[in-house]
PDB file of N, CA and C in Angstrom:
ATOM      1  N   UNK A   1      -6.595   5.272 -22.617  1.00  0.00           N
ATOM      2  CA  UNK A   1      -5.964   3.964 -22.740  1.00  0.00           C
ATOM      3  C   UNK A   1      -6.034   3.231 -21.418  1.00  0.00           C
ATOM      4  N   UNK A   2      -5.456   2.059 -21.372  1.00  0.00           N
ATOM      5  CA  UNK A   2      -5.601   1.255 -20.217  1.00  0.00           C
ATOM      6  C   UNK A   2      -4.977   2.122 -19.021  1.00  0.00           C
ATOM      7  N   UNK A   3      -3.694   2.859 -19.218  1.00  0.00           N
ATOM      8  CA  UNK A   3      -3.114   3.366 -18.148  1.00  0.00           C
ATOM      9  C   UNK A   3      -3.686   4.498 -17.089  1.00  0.00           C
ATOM     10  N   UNK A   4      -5.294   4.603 -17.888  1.00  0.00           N
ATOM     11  CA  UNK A   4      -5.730   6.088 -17.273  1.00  0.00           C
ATOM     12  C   UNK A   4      -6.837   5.417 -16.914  1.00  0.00           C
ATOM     13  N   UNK A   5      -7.255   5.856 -15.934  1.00  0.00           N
ATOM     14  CA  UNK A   5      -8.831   5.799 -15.315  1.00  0.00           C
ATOM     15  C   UNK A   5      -9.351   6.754 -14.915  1.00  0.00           C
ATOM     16  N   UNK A   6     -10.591   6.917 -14.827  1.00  0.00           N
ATOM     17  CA  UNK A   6     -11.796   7.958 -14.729  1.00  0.00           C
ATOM     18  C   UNK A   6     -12.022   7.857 -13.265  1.00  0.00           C
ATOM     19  N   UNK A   7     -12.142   8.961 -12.498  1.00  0.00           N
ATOM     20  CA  UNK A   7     -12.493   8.528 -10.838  1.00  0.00           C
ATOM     21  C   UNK A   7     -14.238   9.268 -10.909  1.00  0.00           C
ATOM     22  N   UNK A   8     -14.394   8.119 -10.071  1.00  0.00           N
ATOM     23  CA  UNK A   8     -15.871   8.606  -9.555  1.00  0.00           C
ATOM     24  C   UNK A   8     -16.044   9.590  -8.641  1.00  0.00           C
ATOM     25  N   UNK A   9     -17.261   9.927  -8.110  1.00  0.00           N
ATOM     26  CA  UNK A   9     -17.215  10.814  -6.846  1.00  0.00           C
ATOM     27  C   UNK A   9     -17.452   9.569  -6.356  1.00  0.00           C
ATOM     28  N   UNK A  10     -17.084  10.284  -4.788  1.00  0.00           N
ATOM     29  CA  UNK A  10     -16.646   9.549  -3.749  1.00  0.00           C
ATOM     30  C   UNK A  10     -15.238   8.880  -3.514  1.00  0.00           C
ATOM     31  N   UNK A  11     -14.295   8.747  -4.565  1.00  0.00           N
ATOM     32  CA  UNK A  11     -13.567   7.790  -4.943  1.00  0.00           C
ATOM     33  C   UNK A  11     -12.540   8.412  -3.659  1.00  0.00           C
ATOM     34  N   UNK A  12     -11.877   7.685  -2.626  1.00  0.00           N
ATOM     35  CA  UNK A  12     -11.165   8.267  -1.794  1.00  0.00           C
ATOM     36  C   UNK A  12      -9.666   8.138  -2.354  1.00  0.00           C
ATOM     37  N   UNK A  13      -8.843   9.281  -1.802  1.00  0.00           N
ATOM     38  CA  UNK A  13      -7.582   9.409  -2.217  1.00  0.00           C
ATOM     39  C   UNK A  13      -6.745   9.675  -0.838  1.00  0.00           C
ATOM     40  N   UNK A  14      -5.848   9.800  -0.725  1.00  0.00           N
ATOM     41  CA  UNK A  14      -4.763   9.902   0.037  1.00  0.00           C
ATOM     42  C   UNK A  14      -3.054  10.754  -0.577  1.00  0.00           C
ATOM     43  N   UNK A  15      -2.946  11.923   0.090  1.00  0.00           N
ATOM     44  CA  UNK A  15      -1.714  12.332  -0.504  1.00  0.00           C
ATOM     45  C   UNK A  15      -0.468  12.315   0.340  1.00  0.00           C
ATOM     46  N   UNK A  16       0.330  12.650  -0.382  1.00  0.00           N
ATOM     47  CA  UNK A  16       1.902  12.260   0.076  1.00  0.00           C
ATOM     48  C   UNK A  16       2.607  12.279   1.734  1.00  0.00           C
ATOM     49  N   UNK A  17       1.415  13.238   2.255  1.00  0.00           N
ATOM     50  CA  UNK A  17       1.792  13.525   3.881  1.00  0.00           C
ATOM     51  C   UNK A  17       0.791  12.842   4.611  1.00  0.00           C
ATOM     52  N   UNK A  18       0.054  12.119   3.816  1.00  0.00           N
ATOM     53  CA  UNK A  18      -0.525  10.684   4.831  1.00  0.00           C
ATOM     54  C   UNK A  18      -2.482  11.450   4.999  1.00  0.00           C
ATOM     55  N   UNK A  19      -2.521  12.449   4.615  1.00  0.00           N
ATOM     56  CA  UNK A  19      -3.903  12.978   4.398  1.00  0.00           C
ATOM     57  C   UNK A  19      -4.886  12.255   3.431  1.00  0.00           C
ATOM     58  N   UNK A  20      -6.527  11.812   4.355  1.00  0.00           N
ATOM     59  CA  UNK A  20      -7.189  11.353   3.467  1.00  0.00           C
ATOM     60  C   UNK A  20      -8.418  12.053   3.049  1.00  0.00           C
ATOM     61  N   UNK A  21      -8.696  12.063   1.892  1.00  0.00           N
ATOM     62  CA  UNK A  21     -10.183  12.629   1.645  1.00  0.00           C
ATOM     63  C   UNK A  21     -10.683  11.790   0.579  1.00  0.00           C
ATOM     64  N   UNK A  22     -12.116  12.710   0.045  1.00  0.00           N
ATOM     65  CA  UNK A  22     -12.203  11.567  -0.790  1.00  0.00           C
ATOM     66  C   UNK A  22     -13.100  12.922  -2.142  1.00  0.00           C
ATOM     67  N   UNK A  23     -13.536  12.330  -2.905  1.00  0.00           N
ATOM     68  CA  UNK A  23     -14.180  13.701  -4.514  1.00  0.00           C
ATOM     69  C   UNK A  23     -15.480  13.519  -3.878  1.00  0.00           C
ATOM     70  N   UNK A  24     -15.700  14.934  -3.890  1.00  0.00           N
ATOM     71  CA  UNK A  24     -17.490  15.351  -3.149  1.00  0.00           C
ATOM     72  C   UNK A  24     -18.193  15.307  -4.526  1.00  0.00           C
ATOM     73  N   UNK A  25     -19.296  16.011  -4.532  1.00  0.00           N
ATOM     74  CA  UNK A  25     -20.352  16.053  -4.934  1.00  0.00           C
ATOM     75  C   UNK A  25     -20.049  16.875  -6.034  1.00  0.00           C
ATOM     76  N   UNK A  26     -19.383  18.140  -6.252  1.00  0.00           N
ATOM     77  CA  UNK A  26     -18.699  18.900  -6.990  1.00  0.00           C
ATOM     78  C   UNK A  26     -17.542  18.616  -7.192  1.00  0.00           C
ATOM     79  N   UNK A  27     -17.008  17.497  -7.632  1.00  0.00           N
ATOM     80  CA  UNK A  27     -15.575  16.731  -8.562  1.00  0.00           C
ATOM     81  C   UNK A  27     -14.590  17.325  -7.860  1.00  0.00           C
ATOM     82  N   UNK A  28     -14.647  18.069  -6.740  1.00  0.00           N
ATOM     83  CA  UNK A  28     -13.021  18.278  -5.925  1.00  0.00           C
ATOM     84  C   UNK A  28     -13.059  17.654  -5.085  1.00  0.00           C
ATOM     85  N   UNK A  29     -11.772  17.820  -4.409  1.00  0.00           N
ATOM     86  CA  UNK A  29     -10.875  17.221  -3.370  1.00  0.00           C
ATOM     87  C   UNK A  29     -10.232  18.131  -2.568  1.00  0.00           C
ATOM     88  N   UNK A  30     -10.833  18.248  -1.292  1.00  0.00           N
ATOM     89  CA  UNK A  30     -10.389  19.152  -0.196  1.00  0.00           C
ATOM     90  C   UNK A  30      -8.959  18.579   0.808  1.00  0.00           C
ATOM     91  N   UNK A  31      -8.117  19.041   0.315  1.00  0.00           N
ATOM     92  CA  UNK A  31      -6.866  18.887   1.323  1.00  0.00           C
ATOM     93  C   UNK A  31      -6.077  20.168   1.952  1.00  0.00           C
ATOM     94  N   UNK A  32      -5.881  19.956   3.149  1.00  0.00           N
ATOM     95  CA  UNK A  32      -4.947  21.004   3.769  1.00  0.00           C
ATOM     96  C   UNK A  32      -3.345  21.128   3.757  1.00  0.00           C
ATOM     97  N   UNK A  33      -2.808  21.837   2.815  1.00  0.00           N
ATOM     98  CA  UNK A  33      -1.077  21.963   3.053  1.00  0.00           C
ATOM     99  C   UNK A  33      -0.657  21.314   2.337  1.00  0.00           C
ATOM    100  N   UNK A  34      -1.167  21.157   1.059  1.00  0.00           N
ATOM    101  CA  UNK A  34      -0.964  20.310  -0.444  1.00  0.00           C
ATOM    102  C   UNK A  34      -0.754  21.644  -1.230  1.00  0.00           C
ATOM    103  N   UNK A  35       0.244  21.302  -1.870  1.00  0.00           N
ATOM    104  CA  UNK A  35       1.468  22.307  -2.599  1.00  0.00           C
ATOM    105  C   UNK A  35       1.394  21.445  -4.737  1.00  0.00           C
ATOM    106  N   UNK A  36       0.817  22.304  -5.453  1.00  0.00           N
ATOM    107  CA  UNK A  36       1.170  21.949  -6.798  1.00  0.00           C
ATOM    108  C   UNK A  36       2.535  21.297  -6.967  1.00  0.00           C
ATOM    109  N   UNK A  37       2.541  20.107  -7.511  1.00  0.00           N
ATOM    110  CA  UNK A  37       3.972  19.562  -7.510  1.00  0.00           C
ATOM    111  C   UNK A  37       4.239  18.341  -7.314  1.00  0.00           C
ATOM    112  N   UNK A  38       2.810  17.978  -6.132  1.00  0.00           N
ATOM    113  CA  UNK A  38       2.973  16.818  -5.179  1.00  0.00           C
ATOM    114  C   UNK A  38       1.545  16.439  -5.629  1.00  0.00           C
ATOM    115  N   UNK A  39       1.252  14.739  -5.425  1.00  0.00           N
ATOM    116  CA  UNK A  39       0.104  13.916  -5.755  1.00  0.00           C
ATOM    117  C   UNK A  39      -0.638  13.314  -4.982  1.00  0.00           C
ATOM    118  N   UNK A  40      -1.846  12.965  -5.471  1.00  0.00           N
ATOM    119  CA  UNK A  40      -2.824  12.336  -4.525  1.00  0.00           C
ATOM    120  C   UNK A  40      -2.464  10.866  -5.160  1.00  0.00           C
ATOM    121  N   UNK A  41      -2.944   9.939  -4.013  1.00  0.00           N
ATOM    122  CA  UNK A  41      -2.863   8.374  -4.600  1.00  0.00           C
ATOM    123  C   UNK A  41      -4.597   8.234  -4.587  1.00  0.00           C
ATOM    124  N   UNK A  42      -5.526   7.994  -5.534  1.00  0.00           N
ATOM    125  CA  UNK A  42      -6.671   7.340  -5.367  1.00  0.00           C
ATOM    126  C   UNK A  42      -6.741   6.276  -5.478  1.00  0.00           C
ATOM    127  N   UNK A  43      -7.722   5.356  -4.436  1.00  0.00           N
ATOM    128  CA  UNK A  43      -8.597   4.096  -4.747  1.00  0.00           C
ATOM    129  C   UNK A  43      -9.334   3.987  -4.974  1.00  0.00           C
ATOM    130  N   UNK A  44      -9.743   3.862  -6.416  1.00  0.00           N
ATOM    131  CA  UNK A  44     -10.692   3.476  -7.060  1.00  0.00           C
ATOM    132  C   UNK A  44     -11.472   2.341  -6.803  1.00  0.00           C
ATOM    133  N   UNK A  45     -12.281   1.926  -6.639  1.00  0.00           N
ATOM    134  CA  UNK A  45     -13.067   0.615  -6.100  1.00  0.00           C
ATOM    135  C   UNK A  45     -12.813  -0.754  -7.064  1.00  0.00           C
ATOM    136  N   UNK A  46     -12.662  -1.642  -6.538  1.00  0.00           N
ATOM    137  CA  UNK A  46     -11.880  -2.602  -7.481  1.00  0.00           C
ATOM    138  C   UNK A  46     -11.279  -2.436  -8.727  1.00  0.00           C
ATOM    139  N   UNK A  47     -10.188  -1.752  -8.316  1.00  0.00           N
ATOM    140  CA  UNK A  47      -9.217  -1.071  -9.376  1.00  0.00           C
ATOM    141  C   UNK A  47      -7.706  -1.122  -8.406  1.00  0.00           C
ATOM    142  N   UNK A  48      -6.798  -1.215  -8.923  1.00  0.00           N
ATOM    143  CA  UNK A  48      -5.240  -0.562  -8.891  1.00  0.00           C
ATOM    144  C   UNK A  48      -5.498   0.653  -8.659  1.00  0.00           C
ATOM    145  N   UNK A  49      -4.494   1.186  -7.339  1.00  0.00           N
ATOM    146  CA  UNK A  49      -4.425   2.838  -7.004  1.00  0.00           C
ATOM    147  C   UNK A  49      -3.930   3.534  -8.268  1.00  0.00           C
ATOM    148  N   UNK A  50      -4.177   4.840  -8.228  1.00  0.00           N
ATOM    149  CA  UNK A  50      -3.649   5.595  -9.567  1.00  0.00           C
ATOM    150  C   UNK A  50      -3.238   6.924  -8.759  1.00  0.00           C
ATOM    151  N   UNK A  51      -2.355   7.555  -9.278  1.00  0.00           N
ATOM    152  CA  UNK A  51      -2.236   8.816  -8.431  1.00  0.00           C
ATOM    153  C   UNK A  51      -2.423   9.924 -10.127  1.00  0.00           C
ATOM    154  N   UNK A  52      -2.790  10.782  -9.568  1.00  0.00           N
ATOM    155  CA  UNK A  52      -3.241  12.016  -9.498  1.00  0.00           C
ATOM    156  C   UNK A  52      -2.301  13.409  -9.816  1.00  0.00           C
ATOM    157  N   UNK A  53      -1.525  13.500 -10.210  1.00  0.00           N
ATOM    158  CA  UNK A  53      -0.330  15.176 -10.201  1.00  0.00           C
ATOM    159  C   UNK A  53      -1.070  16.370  -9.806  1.00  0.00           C
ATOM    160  N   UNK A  54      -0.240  17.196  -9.002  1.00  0.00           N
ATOM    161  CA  UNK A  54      -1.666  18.506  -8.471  1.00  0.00           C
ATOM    162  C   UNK A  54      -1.179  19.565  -9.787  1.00  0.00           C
ATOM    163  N   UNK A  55      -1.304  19.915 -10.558  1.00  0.00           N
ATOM    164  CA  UNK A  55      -1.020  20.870 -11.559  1.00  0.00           C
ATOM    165  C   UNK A  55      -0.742  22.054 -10.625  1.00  0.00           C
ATOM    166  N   UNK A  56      -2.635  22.284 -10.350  1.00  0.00           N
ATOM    167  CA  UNK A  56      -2.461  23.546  -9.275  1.00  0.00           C
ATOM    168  C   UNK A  56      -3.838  23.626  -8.638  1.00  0.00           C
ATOM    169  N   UNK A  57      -3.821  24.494  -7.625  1.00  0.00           N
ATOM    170  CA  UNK A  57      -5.177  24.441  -7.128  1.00  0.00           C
ATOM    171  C   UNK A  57      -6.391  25.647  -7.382  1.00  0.00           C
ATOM    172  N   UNK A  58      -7.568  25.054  -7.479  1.00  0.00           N
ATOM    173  CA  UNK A  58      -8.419  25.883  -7.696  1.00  0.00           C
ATOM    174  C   UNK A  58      -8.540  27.470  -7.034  1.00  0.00           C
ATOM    175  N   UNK A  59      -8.747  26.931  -5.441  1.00  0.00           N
ATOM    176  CA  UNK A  59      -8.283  28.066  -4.854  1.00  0.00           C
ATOM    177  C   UNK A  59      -7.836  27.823  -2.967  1.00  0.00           C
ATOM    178  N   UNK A  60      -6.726  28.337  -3.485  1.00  0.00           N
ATOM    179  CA  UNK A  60      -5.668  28.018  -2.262  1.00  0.00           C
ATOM    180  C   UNK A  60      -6.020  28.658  -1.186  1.00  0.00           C
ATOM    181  N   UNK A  61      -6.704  29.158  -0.617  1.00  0.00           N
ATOM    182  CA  UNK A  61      -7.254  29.156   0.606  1.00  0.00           C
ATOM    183  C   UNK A  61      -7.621  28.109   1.104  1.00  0.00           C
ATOM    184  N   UNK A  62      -8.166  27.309   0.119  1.00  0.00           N
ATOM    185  CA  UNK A  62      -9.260  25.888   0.797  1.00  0.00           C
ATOM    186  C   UNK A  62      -8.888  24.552   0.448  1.00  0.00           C
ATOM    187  N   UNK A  63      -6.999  25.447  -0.417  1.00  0.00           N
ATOM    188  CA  UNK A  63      -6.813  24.147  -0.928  1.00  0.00           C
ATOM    189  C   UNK A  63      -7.920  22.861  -1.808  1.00  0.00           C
ATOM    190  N   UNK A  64      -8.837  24.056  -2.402  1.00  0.00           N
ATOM    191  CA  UNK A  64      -9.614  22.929  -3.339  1.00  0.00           C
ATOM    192  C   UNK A  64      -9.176  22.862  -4.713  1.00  0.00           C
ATOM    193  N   UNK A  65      -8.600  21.142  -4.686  1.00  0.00           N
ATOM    194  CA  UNK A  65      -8.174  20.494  -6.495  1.00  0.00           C
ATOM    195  C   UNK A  65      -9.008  20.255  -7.360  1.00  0.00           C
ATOM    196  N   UNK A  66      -9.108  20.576  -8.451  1.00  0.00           N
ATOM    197  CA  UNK A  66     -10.189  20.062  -9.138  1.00  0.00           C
ATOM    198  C   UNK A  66      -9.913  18.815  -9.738  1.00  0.00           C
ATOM    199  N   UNK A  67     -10.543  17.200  -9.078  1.00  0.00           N
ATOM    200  CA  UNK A  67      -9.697  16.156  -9.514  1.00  0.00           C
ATOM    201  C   UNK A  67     -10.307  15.211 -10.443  1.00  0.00           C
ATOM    202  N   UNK A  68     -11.713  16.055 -11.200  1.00  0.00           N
ATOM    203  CA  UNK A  68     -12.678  15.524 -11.997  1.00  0.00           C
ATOM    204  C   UNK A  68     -12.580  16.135 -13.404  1.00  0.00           C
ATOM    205  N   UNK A  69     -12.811  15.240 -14.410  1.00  0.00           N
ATOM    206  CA  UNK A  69     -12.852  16.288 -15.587  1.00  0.00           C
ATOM    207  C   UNK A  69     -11.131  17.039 -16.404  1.00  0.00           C
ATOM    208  N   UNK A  70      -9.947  17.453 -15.521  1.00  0.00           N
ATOM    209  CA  UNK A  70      -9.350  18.240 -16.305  1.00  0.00           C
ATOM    210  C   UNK A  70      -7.660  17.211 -15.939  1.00  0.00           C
ATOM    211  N   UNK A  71      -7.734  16.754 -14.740  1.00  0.00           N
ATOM    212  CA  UNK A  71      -6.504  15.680 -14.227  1.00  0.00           C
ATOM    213  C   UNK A  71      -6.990  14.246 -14.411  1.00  0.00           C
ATOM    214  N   UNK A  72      -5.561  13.348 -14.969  1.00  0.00           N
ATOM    215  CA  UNK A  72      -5.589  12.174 -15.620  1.00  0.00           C
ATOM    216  C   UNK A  72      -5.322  11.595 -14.186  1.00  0.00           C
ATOM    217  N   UNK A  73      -6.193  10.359 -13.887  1.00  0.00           N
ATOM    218  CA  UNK A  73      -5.224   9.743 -12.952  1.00  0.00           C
ATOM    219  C   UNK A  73      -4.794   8.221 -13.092  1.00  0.00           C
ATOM    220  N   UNK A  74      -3.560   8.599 -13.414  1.00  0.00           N
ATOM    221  CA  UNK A  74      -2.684   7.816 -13.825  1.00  0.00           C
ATOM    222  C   UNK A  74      -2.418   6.140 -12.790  1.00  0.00           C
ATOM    223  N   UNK A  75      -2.406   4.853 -13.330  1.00  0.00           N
ATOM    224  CA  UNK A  75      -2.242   3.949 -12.689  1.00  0.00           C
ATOM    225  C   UNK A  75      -0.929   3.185 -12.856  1.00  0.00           C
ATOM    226  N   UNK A  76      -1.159   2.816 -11.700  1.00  0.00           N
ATOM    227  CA  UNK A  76       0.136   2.747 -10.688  1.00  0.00           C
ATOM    228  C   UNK A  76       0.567   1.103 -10.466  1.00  0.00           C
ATOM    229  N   UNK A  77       1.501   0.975 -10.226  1.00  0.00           N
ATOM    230  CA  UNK A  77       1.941  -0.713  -9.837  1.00  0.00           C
ATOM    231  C   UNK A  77       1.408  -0.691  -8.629  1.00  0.00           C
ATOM    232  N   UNK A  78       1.008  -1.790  -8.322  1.00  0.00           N
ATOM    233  CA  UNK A  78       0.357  -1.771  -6.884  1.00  0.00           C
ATOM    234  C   UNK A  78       1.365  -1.263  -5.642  1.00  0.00           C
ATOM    235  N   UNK A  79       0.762  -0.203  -5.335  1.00  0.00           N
ATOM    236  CA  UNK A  79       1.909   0.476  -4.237  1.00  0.00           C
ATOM    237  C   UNK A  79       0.969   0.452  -2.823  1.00  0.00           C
ATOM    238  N   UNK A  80       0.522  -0.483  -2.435  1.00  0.00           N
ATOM    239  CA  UNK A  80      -0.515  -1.015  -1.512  1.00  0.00           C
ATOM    240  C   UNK A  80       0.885  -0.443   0.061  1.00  0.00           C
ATOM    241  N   UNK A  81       1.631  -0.776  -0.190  1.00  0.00           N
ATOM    242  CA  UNK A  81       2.786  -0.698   0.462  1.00  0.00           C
ATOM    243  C   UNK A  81       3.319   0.964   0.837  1.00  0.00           C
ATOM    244  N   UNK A  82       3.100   1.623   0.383  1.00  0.00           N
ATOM    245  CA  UNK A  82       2.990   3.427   0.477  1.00  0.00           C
ATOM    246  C   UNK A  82       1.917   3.855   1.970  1.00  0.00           C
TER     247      UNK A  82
END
C-alpha cells in the first residue's frame, strides 16, 4: 500500500544513535551496536524517510540486517528534524 516502500540498494539509512550506512550489493545493512528493537530511518531518493524495525540480526558479530526482501519500511511524517 501507499504506506510501505521498497528500498533500493544503495538507499542510505541512519539509526537511532546517529550511525550512517547505506544497503550494499547483497540487500544488508552494516551497523555497529544496533540491538533488535531499535530502527533504521532510510532515505529513499525522492521519497519521505521511512524507518525500518530491526526484528533481528542476521549475524551479530557484524551486526549484519537483512533490510531487503523480508523488512517493511514503513513511511514516516517527514521527520527531516530527527
Amino acid at each position: 500500500d501507499e504506506n510501505h516502500l521498497v528500498l533500493s540498494l544503495g538507499t542510505f539509512g541512519r539509526s537511532e544513535t546517529g550511525l550512517v550506512s547505506q544497503i550494499g550489493w547483497d540487500g544488508f545493512t552494516y551497523f555497529e551496536g544496533i540491538d533488535p528493537g531499535s530502527y533504521i530511518l532510510f532515505y529513499p531518493q525522492g521519497q519521505s524517510p521511512c524507518k525500518v524495525s530491526i526484528e533481528g540480526l542476521y549475524e551479530r558479530e557484524s551486526q549484519k540486517i537483512q533490510t531487503l526482501n523480508s523488512q517493511v519500511c514503513l513511511k514516516t511524517e517527514d521527520e527531516a528534524a530527527l
